[in-house]
N, C-alpha and C. Protein backbone atom coordinates (compact mmCIF):
# COMPACT_ATOMS: atom_id res chain seq x y z
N UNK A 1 107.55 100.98 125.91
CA UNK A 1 106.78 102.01 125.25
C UNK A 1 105.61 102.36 126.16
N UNK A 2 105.70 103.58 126.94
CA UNK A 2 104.76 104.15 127.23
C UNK A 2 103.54 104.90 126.84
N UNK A 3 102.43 105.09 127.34
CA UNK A 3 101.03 105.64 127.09
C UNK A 3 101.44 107.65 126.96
N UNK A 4 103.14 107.86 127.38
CA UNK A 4 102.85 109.26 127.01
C UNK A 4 102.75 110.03 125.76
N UNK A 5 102.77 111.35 125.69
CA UNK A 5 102.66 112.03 124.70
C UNK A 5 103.43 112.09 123.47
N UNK A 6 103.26 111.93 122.06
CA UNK A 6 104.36 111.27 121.13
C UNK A 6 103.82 112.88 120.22
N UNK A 7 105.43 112.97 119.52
CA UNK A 7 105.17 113.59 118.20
C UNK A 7 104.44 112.72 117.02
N UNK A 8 104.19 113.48 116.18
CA UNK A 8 103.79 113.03 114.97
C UNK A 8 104.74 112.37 114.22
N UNK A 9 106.07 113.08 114.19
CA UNK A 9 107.51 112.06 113.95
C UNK A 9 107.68 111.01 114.76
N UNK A 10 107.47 110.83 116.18
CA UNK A 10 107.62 109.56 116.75
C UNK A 10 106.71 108.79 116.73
N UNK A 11 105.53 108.80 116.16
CA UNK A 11 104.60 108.12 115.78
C UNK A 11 104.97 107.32 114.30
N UNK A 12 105.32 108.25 113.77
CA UNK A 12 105.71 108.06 112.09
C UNK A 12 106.43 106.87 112.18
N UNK A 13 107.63 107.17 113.09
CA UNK A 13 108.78 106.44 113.09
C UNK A 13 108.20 105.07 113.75
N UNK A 14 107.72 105.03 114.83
CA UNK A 14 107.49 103.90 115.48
C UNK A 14 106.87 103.04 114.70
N UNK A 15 106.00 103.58 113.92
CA UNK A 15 104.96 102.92 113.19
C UNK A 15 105.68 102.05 112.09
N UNK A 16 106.48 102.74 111.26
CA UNK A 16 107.60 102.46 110.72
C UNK A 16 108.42 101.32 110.56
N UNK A 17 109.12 102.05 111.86
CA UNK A 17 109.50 100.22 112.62
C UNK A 17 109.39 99.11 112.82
N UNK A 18 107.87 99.54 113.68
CA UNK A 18 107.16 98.07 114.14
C UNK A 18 106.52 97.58 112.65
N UNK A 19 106.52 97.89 111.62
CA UNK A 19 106.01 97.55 110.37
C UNK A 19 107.39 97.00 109.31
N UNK A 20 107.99 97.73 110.36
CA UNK A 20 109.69 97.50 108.86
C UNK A 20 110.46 95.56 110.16
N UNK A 21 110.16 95.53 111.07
CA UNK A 21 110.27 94.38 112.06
C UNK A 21 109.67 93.42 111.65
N UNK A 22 108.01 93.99 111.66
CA UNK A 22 107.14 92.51 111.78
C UNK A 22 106.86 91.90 110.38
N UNK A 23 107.25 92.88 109.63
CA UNK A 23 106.94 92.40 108.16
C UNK A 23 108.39 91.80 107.83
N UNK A 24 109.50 91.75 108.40
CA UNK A 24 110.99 90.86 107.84
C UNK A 24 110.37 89.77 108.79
N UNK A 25 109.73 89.62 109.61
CA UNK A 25 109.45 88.26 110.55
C UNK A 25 108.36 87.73 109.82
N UNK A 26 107.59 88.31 109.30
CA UNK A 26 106.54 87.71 108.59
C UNK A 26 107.33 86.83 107.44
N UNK A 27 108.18 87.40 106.88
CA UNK A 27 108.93 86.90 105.94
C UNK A 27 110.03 85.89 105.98
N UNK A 28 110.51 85.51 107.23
CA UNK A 28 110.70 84.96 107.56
C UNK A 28 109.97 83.41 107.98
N UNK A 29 108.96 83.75 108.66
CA UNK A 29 107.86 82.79 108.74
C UNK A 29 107.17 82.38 107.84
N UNK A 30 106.82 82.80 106.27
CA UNK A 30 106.54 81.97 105.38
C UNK A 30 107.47 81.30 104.38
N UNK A 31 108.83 81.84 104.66
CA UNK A 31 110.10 81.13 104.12
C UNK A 31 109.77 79.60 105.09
N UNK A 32 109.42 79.30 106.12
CA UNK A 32 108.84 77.58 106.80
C UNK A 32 107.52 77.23 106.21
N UNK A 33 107.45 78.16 105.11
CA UNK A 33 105.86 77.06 104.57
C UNK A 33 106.39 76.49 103.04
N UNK A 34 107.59 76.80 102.53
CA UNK A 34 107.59 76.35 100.64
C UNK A 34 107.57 75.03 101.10
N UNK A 35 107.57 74.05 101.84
CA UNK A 35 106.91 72.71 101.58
C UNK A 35 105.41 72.19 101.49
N UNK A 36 105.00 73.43 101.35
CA UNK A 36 103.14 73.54 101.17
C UNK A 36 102.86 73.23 100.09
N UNK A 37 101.93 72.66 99.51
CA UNK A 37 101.12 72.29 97.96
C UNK A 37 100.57 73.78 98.13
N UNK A 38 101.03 74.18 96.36
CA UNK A 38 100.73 75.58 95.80
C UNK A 38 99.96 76.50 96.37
N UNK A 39 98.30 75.15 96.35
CA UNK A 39 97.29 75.68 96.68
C UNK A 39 97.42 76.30 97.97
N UNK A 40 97.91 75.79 98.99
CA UNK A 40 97.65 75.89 100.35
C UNK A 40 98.69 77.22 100.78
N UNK A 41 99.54 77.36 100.09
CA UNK A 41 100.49 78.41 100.14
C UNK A 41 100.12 79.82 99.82
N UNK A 42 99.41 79.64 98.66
CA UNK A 42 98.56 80.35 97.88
C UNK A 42 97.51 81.22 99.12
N UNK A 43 96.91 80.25 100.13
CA UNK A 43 95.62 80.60 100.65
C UNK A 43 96.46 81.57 101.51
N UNK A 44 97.52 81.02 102.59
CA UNK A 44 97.93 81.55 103.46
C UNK A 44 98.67 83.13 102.80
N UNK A 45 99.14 82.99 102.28
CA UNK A 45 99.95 84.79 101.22
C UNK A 45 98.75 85.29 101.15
N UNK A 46 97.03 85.03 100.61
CA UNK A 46 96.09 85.71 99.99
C UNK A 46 95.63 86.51 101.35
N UNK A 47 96.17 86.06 102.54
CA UNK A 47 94.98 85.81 103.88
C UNK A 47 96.08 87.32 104.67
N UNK A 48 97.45 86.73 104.78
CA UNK A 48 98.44 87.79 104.91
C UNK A 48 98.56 88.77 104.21
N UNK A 49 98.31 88.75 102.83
CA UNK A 49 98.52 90.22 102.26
C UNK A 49 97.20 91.03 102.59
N UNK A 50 96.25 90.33 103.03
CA UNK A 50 94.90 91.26 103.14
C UNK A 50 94.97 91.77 104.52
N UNK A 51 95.30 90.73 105.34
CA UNK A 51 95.58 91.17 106.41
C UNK A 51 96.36 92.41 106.35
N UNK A 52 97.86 92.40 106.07
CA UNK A 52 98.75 93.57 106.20
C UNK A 52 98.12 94.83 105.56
N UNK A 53 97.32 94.61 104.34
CA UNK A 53 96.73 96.09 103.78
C UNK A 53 96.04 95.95 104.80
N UNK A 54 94.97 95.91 105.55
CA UNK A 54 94.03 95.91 106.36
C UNK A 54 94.47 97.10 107.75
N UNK A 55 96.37 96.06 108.21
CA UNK A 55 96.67 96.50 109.15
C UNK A 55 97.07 98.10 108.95
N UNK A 56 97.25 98.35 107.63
CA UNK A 56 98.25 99.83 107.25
C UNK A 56 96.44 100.81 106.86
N UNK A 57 95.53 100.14 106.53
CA UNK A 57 94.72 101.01 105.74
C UNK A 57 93.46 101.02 107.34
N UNK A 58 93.17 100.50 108.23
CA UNK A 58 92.66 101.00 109.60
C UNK A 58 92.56 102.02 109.97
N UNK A 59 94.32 102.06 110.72
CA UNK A 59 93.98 103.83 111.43
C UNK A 59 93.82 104.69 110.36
N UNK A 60 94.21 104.90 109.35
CA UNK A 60 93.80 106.54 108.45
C UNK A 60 92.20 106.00 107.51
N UNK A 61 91.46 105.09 107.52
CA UNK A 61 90.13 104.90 106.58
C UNK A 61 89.47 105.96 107.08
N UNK A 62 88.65 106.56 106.29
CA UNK A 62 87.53 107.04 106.71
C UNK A 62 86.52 106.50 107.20
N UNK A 63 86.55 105.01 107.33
CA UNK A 63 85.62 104.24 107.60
C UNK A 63 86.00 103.35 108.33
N UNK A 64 86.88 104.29 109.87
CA UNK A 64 87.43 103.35 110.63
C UNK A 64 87.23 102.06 111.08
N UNK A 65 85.91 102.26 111.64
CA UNK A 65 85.00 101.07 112.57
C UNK A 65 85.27 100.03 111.48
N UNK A 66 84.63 99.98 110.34
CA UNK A 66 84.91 98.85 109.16
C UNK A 66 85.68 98.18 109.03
N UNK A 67 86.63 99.56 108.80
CA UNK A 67 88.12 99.08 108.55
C UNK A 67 89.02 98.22 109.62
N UNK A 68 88.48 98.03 110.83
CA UNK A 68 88.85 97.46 111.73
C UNK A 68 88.11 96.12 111.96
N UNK A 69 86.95 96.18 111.77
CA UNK A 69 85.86 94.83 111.53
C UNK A 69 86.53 94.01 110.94
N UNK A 70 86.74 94.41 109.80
CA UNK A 70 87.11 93.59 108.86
C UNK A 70 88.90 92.76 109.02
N UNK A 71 89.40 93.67 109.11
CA UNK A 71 90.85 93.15 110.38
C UNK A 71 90.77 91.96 111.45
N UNK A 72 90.13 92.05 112.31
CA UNK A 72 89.58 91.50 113.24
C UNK A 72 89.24 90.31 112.67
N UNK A 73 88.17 90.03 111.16
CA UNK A 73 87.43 89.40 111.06
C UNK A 73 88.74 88.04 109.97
N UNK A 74 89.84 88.71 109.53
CA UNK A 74 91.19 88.37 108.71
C UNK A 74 91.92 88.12 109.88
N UNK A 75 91.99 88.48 110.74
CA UNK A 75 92.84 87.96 111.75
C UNK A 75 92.08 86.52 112.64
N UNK A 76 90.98 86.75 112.87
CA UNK A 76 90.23 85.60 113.07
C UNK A 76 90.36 84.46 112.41
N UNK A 77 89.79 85.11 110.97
CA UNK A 77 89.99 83.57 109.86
C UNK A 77 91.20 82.97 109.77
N UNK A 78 92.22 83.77 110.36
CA UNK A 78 93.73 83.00 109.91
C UNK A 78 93.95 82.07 111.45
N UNK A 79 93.25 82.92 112.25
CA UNK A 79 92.85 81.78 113.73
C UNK A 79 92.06 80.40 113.32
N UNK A 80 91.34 80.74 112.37
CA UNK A 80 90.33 79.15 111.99
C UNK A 80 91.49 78.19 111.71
N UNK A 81 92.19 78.89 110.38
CA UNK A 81 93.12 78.06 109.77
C UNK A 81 94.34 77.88 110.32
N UNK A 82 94.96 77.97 111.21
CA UNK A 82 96.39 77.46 111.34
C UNK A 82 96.48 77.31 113.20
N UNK A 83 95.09 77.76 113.88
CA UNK A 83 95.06 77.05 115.33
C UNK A 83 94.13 76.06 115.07
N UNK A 84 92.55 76.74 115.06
CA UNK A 84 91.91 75.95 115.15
C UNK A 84 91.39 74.84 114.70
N UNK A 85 90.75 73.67 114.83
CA UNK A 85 90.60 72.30 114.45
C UNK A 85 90.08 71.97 112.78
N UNK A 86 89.35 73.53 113.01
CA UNK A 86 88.55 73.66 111.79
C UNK A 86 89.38 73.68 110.24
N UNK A 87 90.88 74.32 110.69
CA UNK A 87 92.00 74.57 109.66
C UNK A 87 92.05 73.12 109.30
N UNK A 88 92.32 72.48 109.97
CA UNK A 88 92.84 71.04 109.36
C UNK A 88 92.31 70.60 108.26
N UNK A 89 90.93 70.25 107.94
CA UNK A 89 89.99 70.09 106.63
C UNK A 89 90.36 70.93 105.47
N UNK A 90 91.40 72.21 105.88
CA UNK A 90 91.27 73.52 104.63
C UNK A 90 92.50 73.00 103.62
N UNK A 91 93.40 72.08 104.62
CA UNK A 91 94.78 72.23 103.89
C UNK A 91 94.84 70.88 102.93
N UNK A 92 95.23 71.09 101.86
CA UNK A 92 95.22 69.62 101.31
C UNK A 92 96.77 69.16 101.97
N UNK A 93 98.06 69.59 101.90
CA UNK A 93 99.20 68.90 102.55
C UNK A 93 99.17 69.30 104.71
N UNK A 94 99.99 69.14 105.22
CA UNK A 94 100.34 69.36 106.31
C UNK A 94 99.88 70.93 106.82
N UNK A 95 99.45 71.08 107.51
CA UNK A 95 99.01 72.57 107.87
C UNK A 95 100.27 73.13 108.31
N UNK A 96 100.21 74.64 107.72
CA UNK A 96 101.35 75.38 108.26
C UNK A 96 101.59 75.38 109.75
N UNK A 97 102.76 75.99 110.22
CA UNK A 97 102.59 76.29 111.85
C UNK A 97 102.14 77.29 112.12
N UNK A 98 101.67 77.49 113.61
CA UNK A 98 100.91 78.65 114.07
C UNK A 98 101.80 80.01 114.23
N UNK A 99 102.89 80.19 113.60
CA UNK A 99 104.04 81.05 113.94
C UNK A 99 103.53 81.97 113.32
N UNK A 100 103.21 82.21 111.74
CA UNK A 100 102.68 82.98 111.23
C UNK A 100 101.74 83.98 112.28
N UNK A 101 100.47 83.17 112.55
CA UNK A 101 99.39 84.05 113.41
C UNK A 101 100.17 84.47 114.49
N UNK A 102 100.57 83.98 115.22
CA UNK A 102 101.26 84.43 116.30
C UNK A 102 102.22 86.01 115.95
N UNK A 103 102.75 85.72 114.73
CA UNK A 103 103.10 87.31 114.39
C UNK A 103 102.57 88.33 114.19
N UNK A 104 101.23 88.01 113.53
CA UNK A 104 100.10 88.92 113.21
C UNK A 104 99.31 89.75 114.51
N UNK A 105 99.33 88.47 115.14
CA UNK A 105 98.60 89.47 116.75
C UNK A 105 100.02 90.05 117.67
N UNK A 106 100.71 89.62 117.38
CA UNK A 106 101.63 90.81 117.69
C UNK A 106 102.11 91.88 117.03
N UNK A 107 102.15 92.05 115.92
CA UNK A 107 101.76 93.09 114.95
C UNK A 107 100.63 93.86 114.90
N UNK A 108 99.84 93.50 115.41
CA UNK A 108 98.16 93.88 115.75
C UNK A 108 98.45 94.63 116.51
N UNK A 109 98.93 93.99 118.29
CA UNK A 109 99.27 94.67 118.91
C UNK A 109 100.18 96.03 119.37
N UNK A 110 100.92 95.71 118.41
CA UNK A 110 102.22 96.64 118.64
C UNK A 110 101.57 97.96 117.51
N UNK A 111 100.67 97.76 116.83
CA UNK A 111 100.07 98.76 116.31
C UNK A 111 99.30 99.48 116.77
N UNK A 112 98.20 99.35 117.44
CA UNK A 112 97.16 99.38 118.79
C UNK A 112 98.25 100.36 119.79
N UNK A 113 99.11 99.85 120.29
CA UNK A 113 100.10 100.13 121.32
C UNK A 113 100.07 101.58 120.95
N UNK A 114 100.92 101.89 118.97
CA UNK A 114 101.43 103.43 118.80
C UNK A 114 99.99 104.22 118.55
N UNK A 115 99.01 103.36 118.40
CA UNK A 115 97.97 104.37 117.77
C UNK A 115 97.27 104.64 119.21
N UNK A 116 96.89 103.86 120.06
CA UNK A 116 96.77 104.48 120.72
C UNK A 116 97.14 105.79 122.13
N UNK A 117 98.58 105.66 121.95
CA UNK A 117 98.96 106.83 122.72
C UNK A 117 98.52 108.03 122.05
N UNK A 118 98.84 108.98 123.20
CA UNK A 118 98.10 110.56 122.51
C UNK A 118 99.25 111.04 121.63
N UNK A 119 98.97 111.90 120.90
CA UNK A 119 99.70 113.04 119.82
C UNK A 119 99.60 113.92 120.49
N UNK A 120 100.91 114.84 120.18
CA UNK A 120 101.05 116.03 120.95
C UNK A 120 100.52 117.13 119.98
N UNK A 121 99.48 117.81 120.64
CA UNK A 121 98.49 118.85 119.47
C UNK A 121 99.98 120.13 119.06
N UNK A 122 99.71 119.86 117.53
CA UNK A 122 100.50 120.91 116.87
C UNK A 122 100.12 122.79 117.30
N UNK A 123 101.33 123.17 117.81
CA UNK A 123 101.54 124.37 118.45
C UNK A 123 101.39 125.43 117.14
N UNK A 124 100.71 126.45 117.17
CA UNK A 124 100.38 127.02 115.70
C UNK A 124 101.63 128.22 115.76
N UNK A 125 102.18 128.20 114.49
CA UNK A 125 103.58 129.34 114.56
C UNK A 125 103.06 130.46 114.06
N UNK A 126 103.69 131.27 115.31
CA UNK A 126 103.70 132.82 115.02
C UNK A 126 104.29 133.49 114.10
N UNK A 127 103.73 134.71 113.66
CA UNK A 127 104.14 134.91 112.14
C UNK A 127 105.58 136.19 112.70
């Protein structure tokens, strides 16, 4: 996937995609956590579903910058909990694996990727 010029349909679509992909892998990857105590299962779904609205409600907010803070700041926290040292204290059973996050920043990425190429400016039709 290149930095060139995309329709608004190939944007649509890509977007689409990489959302209709990473979300069956996401799903996939918490099908390896039902050996979690409720609670802890519980945290990780609360942390992912905010995340994923986060990832879909960014590029169109009116309140981009925010809306991206706050992404950043859900993608981080799920870095506390399932890399960093700090996760260990959160989980009452076995901490999940890092597979989850690892999907998320590639989902991150691959979003970043379509939003940032250019749109091709709509050509105005002659009457």
């Amino acid at each position: 996937m290149g930095f060139d010029v995309q329709t608004i349909a190939e944007k649509r679509a890509a977007l689409n995609g990489v959302s209709l992909f990473f979300g069956a892998l996401i799903g996939a990857n918490l099908g390896m956590t039902t050996n979690l105590p409720l609670r802890d299962y519980a945290l990780i779904i609360a942390v992912v579903c905010t995340i994923v609205l986060y990832l879909y409600l960014a590029p169109v907010a009116r309140r981009r910058f925010s809306a991206v803070a706050t992404l950043l700041a859900l993608v981080g926290s799920l870095y506390l909990l399932l890399i960093h040292g700090i996760g260990e204290t959160v989980f009452e059973g076995i901490r999940p694996p890092p597979h989850i996050f690892i999907t998320i920043c590639f989902w991150v990425a691959s979003i970043l990727i379509v939003e940032l190429r250019p749109v091709e400016k709509e050509t105005e039709a002659s009457p």
